[in-house]
PDB file of N, CA and C in Angstrom:
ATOM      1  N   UNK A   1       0.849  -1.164   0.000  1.00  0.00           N
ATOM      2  CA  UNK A   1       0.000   0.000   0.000  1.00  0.00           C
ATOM      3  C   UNK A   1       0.900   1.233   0.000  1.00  0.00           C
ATOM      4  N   UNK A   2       0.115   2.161  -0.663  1.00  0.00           N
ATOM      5  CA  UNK A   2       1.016   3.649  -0.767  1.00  0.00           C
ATOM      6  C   UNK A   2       0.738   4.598   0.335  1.00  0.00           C
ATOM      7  N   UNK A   3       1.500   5.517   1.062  1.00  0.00           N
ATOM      8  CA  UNK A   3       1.708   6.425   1.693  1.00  0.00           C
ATOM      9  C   UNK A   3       0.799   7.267   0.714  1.00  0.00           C
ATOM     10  N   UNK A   4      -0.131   7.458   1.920  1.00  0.00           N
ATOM     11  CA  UNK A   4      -1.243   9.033   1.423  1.00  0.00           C
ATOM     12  C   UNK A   4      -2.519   8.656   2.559  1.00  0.00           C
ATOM     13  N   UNK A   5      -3.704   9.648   1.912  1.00  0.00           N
ATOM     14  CA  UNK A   5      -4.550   9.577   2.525  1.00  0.00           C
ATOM     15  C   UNK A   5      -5.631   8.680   1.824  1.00  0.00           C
ATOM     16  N   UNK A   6      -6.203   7.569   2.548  1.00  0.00           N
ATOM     17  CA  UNK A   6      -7.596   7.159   2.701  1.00  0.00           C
ATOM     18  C   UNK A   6      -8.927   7.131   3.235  1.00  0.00           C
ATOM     19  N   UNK A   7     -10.164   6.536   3.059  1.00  0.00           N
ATOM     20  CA  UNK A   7     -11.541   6.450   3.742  1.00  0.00           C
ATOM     21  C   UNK A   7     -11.103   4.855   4.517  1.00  0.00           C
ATOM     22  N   UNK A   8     -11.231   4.754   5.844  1.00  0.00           N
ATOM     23  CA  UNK A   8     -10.889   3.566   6.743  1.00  0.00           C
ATOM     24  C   UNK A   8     -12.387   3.761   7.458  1.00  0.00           C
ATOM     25  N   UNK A   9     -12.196   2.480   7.885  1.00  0.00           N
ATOM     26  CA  UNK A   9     -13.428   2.217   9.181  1.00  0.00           C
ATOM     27  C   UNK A   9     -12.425   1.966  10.258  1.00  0.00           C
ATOM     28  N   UNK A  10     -12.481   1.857  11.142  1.00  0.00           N
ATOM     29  CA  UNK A  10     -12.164   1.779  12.571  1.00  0.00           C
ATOM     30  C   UNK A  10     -12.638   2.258  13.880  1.00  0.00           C
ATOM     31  N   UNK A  11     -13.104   0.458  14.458  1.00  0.00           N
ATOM     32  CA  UNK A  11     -14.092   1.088  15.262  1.00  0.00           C
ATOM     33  C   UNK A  11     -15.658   1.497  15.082  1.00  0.00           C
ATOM     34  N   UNK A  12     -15.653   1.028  13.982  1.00  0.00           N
ATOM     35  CA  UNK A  12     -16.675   0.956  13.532  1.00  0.00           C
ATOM     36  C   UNK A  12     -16.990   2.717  13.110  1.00  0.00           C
ATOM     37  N   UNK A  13     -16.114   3.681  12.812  1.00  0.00           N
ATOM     38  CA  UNK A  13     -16.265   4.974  12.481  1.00  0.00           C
ATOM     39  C   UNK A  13     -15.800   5.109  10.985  1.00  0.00           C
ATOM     40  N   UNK A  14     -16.151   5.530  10.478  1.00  0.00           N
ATOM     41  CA  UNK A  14     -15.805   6.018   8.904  1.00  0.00           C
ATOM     42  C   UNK A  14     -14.756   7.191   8.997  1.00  0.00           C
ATOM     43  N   UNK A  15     -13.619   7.077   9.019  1.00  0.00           N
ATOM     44  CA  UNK A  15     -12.890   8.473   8.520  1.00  0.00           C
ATOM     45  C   UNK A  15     -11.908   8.438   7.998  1.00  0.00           C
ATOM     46  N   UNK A  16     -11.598   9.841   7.534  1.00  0.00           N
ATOM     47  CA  UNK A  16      -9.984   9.451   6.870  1.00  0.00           C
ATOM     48  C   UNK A  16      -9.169   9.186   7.885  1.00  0.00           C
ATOM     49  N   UNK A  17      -7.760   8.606   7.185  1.00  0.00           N
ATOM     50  CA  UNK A  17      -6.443   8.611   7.690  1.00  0.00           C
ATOM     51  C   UNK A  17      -5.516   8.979   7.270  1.00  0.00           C
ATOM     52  N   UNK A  18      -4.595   9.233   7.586  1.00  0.00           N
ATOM     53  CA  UNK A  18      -3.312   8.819   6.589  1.00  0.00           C
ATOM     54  C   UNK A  18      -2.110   7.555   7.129  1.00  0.00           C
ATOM     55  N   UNK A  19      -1.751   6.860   5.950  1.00  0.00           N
ATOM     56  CA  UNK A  19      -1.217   6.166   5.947  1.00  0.00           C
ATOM     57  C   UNK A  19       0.368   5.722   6.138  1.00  0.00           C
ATOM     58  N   UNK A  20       1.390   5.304   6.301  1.00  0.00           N
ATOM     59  CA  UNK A  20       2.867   5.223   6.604  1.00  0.00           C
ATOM     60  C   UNK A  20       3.222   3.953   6.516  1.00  0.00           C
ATOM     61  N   UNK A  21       3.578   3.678   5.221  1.00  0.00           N
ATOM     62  CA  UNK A  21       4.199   2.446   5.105  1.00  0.00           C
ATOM     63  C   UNK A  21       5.894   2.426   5.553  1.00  0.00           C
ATOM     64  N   UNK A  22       6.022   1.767   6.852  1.00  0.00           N
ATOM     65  CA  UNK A  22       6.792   1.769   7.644  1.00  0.00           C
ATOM     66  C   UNK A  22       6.984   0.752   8.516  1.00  0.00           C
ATOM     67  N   UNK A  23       7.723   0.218   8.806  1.00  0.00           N
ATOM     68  CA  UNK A  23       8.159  -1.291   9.847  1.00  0.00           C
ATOM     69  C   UNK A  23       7.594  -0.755  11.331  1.00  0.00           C
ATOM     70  N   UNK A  24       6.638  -1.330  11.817  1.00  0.00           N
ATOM     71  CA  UNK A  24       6.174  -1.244  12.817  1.00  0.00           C
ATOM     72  C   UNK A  24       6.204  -2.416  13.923  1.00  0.00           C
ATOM     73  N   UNK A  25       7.050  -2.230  14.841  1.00  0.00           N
ATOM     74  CA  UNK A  25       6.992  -3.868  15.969  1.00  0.00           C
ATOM     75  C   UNK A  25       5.362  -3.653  16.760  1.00  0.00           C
ATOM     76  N   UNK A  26       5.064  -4.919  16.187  1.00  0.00           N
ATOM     77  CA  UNK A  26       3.571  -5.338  17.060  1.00  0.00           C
ATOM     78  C   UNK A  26       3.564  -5.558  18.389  1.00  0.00           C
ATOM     79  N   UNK A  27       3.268  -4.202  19.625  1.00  0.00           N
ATOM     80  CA  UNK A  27       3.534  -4.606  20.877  1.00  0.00           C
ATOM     81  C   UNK A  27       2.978  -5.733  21.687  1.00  0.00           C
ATOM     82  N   UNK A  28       2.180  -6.719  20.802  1.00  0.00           N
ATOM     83  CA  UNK A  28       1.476  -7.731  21.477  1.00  0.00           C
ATOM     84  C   UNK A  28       2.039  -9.455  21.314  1.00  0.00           C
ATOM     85  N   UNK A  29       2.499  -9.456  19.902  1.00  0.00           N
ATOM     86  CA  UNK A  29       3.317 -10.112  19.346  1.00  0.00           C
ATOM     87  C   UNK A  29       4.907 -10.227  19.578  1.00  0.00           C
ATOM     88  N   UNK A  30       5.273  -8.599  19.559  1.00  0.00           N
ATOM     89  CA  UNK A  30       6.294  -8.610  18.865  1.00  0.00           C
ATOM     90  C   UNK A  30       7.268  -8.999  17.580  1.00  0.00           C
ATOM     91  N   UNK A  31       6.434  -9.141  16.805  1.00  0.00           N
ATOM     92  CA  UNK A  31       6.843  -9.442  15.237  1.00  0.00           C
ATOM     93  C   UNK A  31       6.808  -8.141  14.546  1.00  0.00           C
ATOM     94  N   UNK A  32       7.204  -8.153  13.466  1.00  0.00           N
ATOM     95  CA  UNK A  32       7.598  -6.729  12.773  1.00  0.00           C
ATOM     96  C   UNK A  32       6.790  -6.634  11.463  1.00  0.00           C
ATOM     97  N   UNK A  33       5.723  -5.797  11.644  1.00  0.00           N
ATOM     98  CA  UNK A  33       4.873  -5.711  10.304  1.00  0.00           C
ATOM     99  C   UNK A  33       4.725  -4.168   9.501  1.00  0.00           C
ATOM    100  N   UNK A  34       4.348  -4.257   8.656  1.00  0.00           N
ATOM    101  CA  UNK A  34       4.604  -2.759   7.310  1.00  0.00           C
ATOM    102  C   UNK A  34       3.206  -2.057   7.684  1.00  0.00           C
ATOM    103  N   UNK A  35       3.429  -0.901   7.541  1.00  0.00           N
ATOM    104  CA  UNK A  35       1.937   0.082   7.592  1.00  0.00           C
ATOM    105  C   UNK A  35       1.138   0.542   9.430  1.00  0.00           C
ATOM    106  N   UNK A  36       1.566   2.025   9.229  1.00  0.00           N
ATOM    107  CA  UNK A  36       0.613   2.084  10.551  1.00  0.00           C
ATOM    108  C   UNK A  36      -0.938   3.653  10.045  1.00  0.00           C
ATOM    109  N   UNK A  37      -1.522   3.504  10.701  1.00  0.00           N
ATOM    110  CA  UNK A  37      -2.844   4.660   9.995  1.00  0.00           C
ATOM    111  C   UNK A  37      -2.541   5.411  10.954  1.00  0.00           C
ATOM    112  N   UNK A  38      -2.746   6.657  10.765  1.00  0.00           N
ATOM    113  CA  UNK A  38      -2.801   8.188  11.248  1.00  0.00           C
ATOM    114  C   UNK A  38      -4.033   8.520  11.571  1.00  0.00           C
ATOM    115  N   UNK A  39      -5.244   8.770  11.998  1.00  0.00           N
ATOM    116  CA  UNK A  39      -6.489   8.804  12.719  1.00  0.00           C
ATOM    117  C   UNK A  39      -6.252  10.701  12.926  1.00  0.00           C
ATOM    118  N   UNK A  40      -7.329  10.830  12.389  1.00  0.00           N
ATOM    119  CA  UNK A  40      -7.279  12.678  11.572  1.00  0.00           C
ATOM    120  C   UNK A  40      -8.628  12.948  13.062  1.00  0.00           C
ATOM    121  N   UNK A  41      -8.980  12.608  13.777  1.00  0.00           N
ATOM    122  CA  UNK A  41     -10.173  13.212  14.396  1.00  0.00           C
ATOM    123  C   UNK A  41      -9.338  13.824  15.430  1.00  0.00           C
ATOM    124  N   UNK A  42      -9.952  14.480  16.531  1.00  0.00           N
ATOM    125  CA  UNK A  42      -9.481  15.692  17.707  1.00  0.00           C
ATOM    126  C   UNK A  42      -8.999  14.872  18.487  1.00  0.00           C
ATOM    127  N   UNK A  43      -8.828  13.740  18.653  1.00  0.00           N
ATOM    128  CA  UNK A  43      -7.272  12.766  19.274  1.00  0.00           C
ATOM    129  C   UNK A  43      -7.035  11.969  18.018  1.00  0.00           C
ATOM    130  N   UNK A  44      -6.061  12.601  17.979  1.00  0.00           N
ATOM    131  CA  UNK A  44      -4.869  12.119  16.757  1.00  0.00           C
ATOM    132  C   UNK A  44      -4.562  10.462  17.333  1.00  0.00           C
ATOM    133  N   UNK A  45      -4.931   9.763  17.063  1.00  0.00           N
ATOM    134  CA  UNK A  45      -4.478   8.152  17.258  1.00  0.00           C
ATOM    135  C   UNK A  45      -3.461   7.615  16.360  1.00  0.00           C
ATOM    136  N   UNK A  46      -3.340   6.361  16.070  1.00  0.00           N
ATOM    137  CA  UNK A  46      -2.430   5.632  15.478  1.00  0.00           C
ATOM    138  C   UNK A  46      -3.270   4.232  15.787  1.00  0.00           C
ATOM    139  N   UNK A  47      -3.142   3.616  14.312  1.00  0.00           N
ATOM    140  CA  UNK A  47      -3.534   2.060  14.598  1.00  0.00           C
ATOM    141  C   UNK A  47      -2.932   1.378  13.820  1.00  0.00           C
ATOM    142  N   UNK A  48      -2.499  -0.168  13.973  1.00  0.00           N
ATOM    143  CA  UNK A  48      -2.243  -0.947  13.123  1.00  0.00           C
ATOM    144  C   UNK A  48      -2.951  -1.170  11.604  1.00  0.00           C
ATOM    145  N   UNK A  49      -2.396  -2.359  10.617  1.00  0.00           N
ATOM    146  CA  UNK A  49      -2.974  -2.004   9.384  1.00  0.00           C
ATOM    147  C   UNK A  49      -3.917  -3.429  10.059  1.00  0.00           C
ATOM    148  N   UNK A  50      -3.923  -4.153  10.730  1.00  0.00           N
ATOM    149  CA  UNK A  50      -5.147  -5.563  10.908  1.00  0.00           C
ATOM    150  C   UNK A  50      -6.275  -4.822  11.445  1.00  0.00           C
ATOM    151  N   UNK A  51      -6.256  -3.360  12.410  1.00  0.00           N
ATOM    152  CA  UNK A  51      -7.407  -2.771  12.892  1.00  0.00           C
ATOM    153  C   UNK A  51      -8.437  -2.060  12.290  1.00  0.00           C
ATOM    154  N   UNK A  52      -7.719  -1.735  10.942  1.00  0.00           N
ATOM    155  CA  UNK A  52      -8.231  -0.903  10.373  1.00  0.00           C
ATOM    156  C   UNK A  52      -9.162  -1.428   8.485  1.00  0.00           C
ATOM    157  N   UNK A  53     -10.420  -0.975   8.240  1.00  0.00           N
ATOM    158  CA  UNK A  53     -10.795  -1.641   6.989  1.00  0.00           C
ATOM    159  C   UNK A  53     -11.025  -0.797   5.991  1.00  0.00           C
ATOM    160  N   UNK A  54     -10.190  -0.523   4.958  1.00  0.00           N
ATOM    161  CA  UNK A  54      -9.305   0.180   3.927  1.00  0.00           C
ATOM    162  C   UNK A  54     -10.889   0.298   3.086  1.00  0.00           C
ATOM    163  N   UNK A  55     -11.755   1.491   2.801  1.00  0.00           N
ATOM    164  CA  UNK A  55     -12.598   1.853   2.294  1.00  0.00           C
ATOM    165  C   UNK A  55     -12.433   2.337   0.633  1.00  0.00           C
ATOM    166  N   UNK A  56     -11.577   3.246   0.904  1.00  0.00           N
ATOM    167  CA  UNK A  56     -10.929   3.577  -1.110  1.00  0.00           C
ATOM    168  C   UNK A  56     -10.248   3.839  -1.120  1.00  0.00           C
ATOM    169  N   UNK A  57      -9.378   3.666  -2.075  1.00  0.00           N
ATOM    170  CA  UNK A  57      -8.423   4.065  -3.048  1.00  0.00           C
ATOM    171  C   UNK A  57      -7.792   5.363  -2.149  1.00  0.00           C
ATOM    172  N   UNK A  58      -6.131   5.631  -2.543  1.00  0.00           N
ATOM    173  CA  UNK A  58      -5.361   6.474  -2.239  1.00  0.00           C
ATOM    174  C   UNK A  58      -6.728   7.999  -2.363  1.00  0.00           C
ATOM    175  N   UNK A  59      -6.355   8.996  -2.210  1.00  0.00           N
ATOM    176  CA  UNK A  59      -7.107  10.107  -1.693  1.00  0.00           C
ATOM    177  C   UNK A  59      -5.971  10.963  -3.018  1.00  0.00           C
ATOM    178  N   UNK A  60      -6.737  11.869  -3.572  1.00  0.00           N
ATOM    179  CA  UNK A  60      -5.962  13.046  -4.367  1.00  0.00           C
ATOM    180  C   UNK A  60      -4.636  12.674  -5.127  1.00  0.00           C
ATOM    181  N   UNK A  61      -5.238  11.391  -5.899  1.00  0.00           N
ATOM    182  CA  UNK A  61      -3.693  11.165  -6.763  1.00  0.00           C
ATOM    183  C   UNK A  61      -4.315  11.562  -7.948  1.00  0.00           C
ATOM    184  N   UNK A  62      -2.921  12.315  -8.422  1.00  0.00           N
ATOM    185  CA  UNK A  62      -3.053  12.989  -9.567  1.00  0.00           C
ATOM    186  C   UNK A  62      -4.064  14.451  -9.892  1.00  0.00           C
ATOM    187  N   UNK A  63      -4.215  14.805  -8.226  1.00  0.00           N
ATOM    188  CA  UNK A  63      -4.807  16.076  -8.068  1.00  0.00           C
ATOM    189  C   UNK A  63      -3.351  17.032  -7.393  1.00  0.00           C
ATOM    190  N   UNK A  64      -3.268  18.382  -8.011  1.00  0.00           N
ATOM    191  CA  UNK A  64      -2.333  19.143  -7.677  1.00  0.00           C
ATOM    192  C   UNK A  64      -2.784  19.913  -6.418  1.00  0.00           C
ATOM    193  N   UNK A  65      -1.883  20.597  -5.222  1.00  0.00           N
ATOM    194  CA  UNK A  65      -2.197  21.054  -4.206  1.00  0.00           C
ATOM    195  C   UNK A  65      -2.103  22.561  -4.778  1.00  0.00           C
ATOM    196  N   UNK A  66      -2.954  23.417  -3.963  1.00  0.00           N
ATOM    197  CA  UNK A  66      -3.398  24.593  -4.689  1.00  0.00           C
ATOM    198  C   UNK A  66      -1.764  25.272  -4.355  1.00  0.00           C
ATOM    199  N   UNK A  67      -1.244  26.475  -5.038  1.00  0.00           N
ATOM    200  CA  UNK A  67      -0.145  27.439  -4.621  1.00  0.00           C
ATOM    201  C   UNK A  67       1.038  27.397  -5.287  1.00  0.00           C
TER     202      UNK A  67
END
């Protein structure tokens, strides 16, 4: 998966995130897995990629940022 923003469920909430494909140690496991989500609401969270259910497609590819 690509680094950007998506529509996730988590928690049963619909919102964006953004994404970080990045080596993350699983503090429950401890095994080492790719991808953590960024959680955009008024507590900024973080979740694994097994918590989270990937709604669409990357967010604004191939759209230019205004400036």
């Amino acid at each position: 998966m690509q680094d950007g923003y998506y529509w996730i469920k988590f928690r049963g909430i619909v919102q964006k995130a953004r994404y970080s494909d990045i080596p993350i140690t699983d503090i429950e496991t401890g095994g080492i897995t790719r991808g953590v989500w960024h959680l955009m609401g008024e507590d900024i969270e973080i979740c694994s990629t097994s918590e989270a259910v990937v709604l669409s497609g990357i967010l604004g590819q191939g759209v230019q940022e205004p400036g």
